[in-house]
N, C-alpha and C. Protein backbone atom coordinates (compact mmCIF):
# COMPACT_ATOMS: atom_id res chain seq x y z
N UNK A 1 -6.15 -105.17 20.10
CA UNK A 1 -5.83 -104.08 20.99
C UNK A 1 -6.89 -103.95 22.06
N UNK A 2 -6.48 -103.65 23.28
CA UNK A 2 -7.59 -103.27 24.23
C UNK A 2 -8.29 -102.37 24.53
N UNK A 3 -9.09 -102.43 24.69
CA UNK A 3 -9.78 -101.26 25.08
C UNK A 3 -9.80 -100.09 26.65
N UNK A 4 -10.17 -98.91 26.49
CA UNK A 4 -9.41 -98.64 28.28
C UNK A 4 -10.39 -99.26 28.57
N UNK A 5 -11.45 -99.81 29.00
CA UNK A 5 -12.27 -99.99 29.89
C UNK A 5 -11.32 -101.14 30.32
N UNK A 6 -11.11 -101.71 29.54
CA UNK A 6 -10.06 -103.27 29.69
C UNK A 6 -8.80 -103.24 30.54
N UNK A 7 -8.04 -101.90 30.07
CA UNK A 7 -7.29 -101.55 30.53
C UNK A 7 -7.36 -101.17 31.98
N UNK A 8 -8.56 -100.25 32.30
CA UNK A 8 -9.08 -100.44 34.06
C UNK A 8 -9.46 -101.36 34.45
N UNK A 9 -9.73 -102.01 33.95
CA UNK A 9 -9.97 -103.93 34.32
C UNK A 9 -8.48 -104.55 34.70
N UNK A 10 -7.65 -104.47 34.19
CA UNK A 10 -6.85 -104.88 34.37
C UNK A 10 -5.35 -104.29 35.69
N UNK A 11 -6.12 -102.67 35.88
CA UNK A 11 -4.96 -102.07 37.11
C UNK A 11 -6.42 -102.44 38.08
N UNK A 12 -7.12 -102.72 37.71
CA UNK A 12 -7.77 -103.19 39.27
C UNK A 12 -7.73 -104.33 39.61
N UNK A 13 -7.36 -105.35 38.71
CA UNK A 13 -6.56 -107.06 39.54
C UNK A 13 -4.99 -106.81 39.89
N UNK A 14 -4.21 -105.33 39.36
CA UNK A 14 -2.74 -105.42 39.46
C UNK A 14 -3.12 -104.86 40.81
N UNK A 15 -3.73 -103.60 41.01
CA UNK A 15 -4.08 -103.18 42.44
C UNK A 15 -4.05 -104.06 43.40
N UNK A 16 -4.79 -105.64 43.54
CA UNK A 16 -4.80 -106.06 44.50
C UNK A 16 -3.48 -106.87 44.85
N UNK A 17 -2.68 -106.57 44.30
CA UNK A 17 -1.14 -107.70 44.49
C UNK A 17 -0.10 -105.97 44.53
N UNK A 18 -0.52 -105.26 44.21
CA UNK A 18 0.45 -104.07 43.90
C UNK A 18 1.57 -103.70 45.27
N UNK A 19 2.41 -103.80 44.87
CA UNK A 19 3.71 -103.52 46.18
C UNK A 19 3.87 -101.85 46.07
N UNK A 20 3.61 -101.36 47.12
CA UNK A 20 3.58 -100.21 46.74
C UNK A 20 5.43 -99.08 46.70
N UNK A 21 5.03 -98.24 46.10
CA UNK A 21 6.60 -97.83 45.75
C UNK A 21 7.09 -96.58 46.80
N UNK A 22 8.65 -96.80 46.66
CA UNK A 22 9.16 -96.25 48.13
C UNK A 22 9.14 -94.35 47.51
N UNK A 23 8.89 -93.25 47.79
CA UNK A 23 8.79 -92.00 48.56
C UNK A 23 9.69 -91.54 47.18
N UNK A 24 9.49 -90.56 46.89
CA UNK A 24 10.73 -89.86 46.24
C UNK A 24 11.98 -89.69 46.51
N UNK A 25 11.93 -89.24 48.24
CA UNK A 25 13.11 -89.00 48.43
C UNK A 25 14.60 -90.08 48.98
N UNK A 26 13.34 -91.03 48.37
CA UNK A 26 14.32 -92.79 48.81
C UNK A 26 14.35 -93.27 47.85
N UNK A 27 13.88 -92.85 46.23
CA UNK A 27 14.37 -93.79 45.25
C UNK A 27 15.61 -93.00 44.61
N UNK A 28 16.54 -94.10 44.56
CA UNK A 28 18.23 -93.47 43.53
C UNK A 28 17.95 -93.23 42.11
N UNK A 29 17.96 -91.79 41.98
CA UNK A 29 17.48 -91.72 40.48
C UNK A 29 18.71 -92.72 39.30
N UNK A 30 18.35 -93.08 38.03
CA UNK A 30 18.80 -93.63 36.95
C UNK A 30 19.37 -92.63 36.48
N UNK A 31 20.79 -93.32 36.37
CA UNK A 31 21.68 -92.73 35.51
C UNK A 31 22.03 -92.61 33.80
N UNK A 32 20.51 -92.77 33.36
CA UNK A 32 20.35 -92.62 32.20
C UNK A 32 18.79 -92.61 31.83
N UNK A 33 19.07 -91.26 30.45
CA UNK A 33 17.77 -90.97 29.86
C UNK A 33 17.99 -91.34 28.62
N UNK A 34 16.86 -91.88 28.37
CA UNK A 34 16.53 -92.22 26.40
C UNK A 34 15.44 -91.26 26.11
N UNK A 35 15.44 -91.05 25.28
CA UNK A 35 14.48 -90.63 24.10
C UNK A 35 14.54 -91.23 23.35
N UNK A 36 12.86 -91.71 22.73
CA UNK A 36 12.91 -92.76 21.84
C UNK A 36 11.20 -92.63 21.19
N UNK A 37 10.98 -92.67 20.04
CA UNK A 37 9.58 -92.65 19.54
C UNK A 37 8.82 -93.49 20.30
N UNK A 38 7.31 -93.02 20.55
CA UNK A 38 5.85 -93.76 20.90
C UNK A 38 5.44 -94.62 19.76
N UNK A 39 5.69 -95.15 18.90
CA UNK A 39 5.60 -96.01 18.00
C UNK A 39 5.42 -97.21 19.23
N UNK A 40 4.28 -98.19 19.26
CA UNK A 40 4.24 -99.11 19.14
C UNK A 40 5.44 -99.65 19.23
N UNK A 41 5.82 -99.96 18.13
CA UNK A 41 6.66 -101.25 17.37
C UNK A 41 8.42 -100.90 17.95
N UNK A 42 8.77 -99.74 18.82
CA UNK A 42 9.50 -99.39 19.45
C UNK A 42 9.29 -100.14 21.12
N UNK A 43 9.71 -101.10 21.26
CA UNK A 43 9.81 -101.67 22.93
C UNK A 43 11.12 -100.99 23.75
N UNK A 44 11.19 -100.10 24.26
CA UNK A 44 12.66 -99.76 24.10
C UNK A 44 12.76 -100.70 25.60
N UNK A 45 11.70 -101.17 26.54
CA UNK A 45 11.76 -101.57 28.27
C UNK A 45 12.25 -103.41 27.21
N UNK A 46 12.03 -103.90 26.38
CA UNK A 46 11.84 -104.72 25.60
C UNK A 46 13.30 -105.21 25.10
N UNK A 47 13.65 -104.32 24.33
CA UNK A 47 15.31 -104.66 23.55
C UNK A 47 16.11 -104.39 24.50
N UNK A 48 15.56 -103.41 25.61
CA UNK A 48 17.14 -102.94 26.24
C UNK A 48 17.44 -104.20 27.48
N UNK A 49 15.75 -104.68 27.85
CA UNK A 49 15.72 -105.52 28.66
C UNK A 49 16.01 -104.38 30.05
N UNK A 50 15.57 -103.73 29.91
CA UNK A 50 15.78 -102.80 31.35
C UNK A 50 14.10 -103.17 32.29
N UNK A 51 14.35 -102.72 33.90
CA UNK A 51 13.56 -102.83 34.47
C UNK A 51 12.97 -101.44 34.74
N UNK A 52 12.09 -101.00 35.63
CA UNK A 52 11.78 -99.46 35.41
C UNK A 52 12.73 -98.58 36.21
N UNK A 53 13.47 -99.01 37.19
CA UNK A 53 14.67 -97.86 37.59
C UNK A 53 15.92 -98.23 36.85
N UNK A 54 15.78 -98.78 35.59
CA UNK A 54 17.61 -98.82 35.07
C UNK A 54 17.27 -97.51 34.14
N UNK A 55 16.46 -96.80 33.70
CA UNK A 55 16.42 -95.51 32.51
C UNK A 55 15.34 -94.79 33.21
N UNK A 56 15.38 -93.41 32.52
CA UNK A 56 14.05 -92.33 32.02
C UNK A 56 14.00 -92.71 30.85
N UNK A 57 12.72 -93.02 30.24
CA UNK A 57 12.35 -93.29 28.89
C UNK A 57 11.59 -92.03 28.54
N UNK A 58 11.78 -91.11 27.49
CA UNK A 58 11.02 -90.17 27.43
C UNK A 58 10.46 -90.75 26.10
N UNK A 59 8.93 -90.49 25.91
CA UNK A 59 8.70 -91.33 24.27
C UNK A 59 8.05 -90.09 23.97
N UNK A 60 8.36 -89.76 22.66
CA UNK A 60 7.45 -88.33 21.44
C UNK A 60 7.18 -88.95 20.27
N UNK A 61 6.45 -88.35 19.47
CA UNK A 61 6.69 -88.50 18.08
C UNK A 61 7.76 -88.65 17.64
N UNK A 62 8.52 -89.20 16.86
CA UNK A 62 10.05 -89.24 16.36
C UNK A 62 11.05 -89.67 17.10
N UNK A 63 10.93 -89.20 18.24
CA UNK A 63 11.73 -89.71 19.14
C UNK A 63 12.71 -88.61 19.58
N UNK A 64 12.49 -87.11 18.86
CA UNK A 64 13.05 -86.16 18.90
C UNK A 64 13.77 -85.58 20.64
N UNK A 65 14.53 -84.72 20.36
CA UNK A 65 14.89 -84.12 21.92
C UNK A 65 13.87 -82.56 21.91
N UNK A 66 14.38 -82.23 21.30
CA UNK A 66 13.13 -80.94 21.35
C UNK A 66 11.97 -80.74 21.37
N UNK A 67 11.10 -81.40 21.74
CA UNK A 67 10.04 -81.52 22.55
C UNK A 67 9.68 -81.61 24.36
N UNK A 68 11.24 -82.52 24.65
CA UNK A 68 10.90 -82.32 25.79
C UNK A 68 12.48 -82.12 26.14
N UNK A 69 13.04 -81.05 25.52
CA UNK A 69 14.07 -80.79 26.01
C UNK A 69 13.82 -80.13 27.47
N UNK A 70 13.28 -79.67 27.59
CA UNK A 70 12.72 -79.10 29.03
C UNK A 70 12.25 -79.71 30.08
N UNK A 71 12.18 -81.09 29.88
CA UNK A 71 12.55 -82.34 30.82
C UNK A 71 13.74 -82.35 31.07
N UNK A 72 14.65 -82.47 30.39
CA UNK A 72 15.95 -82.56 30.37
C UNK A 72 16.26 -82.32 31.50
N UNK A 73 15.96 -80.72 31.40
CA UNK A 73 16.62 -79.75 32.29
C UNK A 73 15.94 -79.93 33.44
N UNK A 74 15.06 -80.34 33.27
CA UNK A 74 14.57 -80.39 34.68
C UNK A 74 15.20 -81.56 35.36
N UNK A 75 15.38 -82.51 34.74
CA UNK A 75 15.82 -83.93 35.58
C UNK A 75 17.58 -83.31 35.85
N UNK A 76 18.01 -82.51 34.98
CA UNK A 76 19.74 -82.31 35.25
C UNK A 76 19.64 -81.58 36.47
N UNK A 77 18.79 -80.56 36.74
CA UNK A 77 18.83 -79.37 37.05
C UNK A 77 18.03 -80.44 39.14
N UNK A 78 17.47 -81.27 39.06
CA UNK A 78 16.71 -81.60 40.58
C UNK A 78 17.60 -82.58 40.75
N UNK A 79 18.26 -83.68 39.60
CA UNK A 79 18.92 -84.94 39.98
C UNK A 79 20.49 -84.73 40.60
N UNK A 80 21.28 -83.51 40.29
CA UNK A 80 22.38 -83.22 40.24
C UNK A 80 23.38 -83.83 40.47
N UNK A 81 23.79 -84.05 39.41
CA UNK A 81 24.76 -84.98 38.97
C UNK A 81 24.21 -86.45 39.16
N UNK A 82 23.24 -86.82 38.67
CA UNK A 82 22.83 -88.33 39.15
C UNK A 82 23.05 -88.92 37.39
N UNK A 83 22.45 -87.83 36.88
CA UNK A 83 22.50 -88.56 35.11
C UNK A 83 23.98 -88.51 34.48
N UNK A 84 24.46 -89.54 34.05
CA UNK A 84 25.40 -90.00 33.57
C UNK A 84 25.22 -89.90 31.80
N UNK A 85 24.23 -90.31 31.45
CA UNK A 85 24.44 -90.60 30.03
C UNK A 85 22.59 -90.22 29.44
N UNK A 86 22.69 -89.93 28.51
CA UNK A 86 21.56 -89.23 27.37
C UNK A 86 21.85 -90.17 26.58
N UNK A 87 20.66 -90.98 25.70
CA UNK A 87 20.44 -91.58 24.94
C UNK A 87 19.52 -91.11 23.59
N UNK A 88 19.98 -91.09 22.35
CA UNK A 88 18.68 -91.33 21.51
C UNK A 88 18.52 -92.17 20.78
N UNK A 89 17.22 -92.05 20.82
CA UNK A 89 16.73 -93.67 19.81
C UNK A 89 15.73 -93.19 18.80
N UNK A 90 16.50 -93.36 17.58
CA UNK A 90 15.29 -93.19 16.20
C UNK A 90 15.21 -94.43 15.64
N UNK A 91 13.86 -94.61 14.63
CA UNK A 91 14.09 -96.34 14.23
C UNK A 91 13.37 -96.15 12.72
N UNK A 92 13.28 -97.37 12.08
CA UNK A 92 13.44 -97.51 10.75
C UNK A 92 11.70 -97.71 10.95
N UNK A 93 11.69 -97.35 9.71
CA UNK A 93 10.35 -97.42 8.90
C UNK A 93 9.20 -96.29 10.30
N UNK A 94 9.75 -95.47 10.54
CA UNK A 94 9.42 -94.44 11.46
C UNK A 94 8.22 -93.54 10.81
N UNK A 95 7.04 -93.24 11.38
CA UNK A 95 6.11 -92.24 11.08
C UNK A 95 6.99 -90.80 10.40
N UNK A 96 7.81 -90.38 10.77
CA UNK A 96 8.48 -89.11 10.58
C UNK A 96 9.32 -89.43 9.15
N UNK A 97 9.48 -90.75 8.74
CA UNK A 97 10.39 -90.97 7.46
C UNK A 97 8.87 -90.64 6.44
N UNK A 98 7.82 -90.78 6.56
CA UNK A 98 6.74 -90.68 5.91
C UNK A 98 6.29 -89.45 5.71
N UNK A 99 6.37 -88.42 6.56
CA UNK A 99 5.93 -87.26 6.43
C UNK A 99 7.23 -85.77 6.55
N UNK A 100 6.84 -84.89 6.09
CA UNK A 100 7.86 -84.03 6.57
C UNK A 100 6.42 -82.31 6.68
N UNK A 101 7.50 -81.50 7.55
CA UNK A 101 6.50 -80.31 8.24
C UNK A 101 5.50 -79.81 7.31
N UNK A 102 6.35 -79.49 6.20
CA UNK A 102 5.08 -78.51 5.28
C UNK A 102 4.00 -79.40 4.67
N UNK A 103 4.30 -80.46 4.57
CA UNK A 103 2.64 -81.50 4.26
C UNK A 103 1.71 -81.56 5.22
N UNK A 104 2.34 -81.72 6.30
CA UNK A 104 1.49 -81.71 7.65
C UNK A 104 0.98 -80.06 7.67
N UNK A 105 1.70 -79.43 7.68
CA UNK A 105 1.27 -77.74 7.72
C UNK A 105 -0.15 -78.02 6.64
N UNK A 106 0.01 -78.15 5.27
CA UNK A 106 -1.05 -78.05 4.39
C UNK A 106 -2.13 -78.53 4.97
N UNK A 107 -2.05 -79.85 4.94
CA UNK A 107 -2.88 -81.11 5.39
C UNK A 107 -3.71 -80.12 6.54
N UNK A 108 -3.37 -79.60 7.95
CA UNK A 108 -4.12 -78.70 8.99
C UNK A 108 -4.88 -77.65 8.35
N UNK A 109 -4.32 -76.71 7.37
CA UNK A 109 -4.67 -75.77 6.79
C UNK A 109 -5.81 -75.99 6.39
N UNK A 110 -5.81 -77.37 5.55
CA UNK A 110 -7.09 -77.36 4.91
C UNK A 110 -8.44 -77.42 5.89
N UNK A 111 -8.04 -78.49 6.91
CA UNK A 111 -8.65 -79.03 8.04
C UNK A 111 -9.28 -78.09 9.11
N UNK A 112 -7.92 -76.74 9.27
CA UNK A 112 -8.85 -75.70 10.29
C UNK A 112 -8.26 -74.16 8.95
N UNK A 113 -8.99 -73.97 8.04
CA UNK A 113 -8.67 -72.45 7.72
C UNK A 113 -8.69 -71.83 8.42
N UNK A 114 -9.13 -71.48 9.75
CA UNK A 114 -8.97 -70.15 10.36
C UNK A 114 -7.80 -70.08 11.42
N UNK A 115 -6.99 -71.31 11.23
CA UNK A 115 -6.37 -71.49 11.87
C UNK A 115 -4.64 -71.27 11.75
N UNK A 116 -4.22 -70.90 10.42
CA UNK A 116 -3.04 -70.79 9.33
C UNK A 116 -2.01 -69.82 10.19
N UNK A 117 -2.24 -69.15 10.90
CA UNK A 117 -1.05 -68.70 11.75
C UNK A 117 -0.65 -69.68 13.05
N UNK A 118 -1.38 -70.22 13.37
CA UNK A 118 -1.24 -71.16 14.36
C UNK A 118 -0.39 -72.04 13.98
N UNK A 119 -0.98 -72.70 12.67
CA UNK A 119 -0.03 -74.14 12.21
C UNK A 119 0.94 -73.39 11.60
N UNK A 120 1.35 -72.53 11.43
CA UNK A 120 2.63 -72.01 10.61
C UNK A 120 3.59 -71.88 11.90
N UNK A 121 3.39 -71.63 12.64
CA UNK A 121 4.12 -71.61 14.07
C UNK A 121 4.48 -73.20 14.62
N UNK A 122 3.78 -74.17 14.36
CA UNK A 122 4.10 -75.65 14.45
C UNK A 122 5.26 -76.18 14.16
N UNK A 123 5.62 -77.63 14.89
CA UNK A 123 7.33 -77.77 14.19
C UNK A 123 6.91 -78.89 14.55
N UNK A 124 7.50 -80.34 14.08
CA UNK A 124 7.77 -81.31 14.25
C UNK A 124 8.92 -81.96 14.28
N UNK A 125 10.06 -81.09 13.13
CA UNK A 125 10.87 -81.51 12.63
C UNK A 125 11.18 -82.87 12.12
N UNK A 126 10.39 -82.98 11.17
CA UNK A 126 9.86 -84.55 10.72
C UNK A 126 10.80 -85.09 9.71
N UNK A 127 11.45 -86.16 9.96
CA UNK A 127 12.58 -86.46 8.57
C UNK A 127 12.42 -86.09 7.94
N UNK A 128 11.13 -86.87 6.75
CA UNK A 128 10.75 -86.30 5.34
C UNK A 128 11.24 -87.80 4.82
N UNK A 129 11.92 -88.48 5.13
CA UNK A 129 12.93 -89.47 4.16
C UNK A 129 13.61 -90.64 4.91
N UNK A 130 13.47 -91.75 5.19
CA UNK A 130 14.07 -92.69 5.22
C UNK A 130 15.91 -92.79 5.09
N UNK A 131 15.96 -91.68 4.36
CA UNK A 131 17.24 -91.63 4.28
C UNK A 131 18.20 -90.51 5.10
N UNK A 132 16.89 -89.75 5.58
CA UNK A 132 17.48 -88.62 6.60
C UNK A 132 17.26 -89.13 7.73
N UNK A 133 17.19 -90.75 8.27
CA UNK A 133 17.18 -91.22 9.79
C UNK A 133 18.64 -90.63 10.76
N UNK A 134 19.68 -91.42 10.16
CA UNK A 134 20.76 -91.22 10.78
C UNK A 134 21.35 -89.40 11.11
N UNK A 135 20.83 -89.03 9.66
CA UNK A 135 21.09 -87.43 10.17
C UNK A 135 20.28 -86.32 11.25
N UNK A 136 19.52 -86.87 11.37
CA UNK A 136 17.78 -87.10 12.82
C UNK A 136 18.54 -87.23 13.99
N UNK A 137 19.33 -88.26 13.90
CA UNK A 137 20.39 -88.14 15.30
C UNK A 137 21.03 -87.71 15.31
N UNK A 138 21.79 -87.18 14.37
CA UNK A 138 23.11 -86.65 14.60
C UNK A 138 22.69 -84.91 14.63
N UNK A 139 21.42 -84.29 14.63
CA UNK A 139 20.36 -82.97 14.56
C UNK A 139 20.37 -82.75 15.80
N UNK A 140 19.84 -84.08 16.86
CA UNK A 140 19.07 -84.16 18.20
C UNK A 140 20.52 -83.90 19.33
N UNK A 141 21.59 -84.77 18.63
CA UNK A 141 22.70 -85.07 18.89
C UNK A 141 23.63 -83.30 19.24
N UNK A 142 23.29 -82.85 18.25
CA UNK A 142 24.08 -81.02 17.98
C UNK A 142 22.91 -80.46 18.85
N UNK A 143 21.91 -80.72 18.82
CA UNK A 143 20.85 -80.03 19.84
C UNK A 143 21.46 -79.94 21.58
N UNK A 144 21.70 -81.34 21.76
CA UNK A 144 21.70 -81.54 23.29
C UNK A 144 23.37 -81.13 23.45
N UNK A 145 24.49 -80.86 22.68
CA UNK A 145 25.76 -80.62 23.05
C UNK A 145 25.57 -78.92 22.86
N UNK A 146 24.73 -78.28 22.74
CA UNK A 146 24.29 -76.91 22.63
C UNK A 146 24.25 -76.49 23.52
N UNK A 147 23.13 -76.99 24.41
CA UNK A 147 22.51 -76.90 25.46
C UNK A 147 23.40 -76.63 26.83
N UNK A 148 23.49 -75.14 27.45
CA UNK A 148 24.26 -74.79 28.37
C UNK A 148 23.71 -75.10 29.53
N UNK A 149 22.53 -75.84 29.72
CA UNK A 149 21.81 -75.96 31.08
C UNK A 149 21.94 -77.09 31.22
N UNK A 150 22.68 -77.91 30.46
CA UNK A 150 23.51 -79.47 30.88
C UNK A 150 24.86 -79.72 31.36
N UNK A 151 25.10 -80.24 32.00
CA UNK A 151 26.81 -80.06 32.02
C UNK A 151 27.39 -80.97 31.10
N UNK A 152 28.43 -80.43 31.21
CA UNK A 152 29.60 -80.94 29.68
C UNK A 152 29.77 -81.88 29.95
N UNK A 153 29.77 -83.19 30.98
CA UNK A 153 30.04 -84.27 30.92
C UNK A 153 29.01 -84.90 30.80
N UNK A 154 27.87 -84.69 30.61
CA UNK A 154 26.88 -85.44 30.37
C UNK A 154 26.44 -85.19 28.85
N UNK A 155 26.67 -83.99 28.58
CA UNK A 155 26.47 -83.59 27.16
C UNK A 155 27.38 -84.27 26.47
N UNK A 156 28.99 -84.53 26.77
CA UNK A 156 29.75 -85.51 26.17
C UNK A 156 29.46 -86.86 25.91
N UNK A 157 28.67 -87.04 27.37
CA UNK A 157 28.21 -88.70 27.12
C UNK A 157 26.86 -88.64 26.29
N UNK A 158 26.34 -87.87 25.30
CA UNK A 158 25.27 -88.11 24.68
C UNK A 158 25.88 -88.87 23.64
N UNK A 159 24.61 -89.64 23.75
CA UNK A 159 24.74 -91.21 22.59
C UNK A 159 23.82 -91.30 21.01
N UNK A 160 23.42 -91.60 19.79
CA UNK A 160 22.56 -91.58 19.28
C UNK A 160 22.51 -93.20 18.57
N UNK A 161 21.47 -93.67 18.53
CA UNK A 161 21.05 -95.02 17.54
C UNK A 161 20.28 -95.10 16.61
N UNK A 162 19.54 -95.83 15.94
CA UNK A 162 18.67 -96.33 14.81
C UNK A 162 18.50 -97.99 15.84
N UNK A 163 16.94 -97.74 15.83
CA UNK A 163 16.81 -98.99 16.18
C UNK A 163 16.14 -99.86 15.30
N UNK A 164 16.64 -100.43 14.51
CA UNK A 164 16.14 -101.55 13.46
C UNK A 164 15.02 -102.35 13.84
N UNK A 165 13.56 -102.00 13.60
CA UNK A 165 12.66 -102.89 13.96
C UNK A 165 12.08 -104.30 13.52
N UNK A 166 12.92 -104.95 12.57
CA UNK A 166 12.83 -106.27 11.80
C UNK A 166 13.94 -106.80 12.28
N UNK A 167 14.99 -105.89 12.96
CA UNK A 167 16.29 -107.37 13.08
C UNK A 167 16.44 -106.92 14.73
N UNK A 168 16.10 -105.84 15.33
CA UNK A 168 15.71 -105.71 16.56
C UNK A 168 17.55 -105.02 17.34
N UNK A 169 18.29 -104.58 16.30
CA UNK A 169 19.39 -103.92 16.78
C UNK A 169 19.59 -102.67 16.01
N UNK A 170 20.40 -102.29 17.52
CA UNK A 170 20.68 -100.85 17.57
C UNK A 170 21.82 -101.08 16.51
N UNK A 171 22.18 -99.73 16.06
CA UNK A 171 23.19 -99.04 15.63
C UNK A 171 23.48 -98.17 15.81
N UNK A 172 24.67 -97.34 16.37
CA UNK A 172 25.55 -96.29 16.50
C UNK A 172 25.43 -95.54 15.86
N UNK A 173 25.15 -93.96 15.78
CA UNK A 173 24.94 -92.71 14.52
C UNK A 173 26.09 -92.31 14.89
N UNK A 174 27.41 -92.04 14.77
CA UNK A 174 28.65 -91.24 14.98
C UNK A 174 28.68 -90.03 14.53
């Protein structure tokens, strides 16, 4: 893994070749957003083979919508009518199949005692289970068809997957 110093080593040789990018009000926004876990082992620019204007990639923990559902709205709410389709992407052997809220709650507790109203107010909404993946999407899934600050045709076109990180395909959560 690199290090940042490495990492500024490296946007200062991209700097000197860098094409610079056209204005806000001249790029055609993408007609599609993913959400998809910061895991590493999640490539979503990778499997989908997309370039950086074919999606919004939003990455969280889990890969959840409620975290940055308030992106959402913001991209529905400035792009108008540009987004076509909502994506989610949860994947196997996921940080969140390992843990669930109230362990993590304890685990802080112990870490900051003076802190126990704070972390009781915390949410992650963390599987808990390997076996609660698919129902993770179909949660995020009832989340975003909720949501009155989307319009119904985009809320219709919300999608959900499991992205299999050993065989490298999606699957459909219906």
């Amino acid at each position: 893994m690199a290090t940042w110093d490495e990492l500024l080593e490296r946007n200062r040789v991209y700097s000197e070749t860098h094409i610079p990018r056209p204005d806000l009000p001249d790029v055609k926004p993408s007609p599609i957003i993913i959400f998809c876990c910061i895991d590493l082992r999640v490539p979503v620019q990778e499997f989908l083979q997309t370039s950086p204007e074919d999606a919004f990639v939003i990455r969280n923990c889990g890969g959840r919508v409620k975290p940055n559902l308030n992106d959402l709205i913001f991209m529905e709410a400035t792009q108008v009518g540009a987004l076509q389709n909502i994506i989610v992407i949860h994947h196997t052997d996921c940080g969140f199949t390992y843990h669930n809220d109230k362990g993590l709650k304890e685990k802080l507790k112990v870490r900051h005692p003076n802190l126990v109203a704070e972390v009781d107010s915390l949410s992650w909404d963390t599987f808990g289970s390997s076996d609660r993946l698919e129902e993770s999407v179909r949660e995020d899934l009832s989340l975003l068809r909720e949501q009155k600050f989307i319009r119904q045709e985009l809320r219709d076109n919300a999608k959900g997957y499991v992205y299999d990180i050993k065989t490298g395909i999606l699957k459909e959560v219906i």
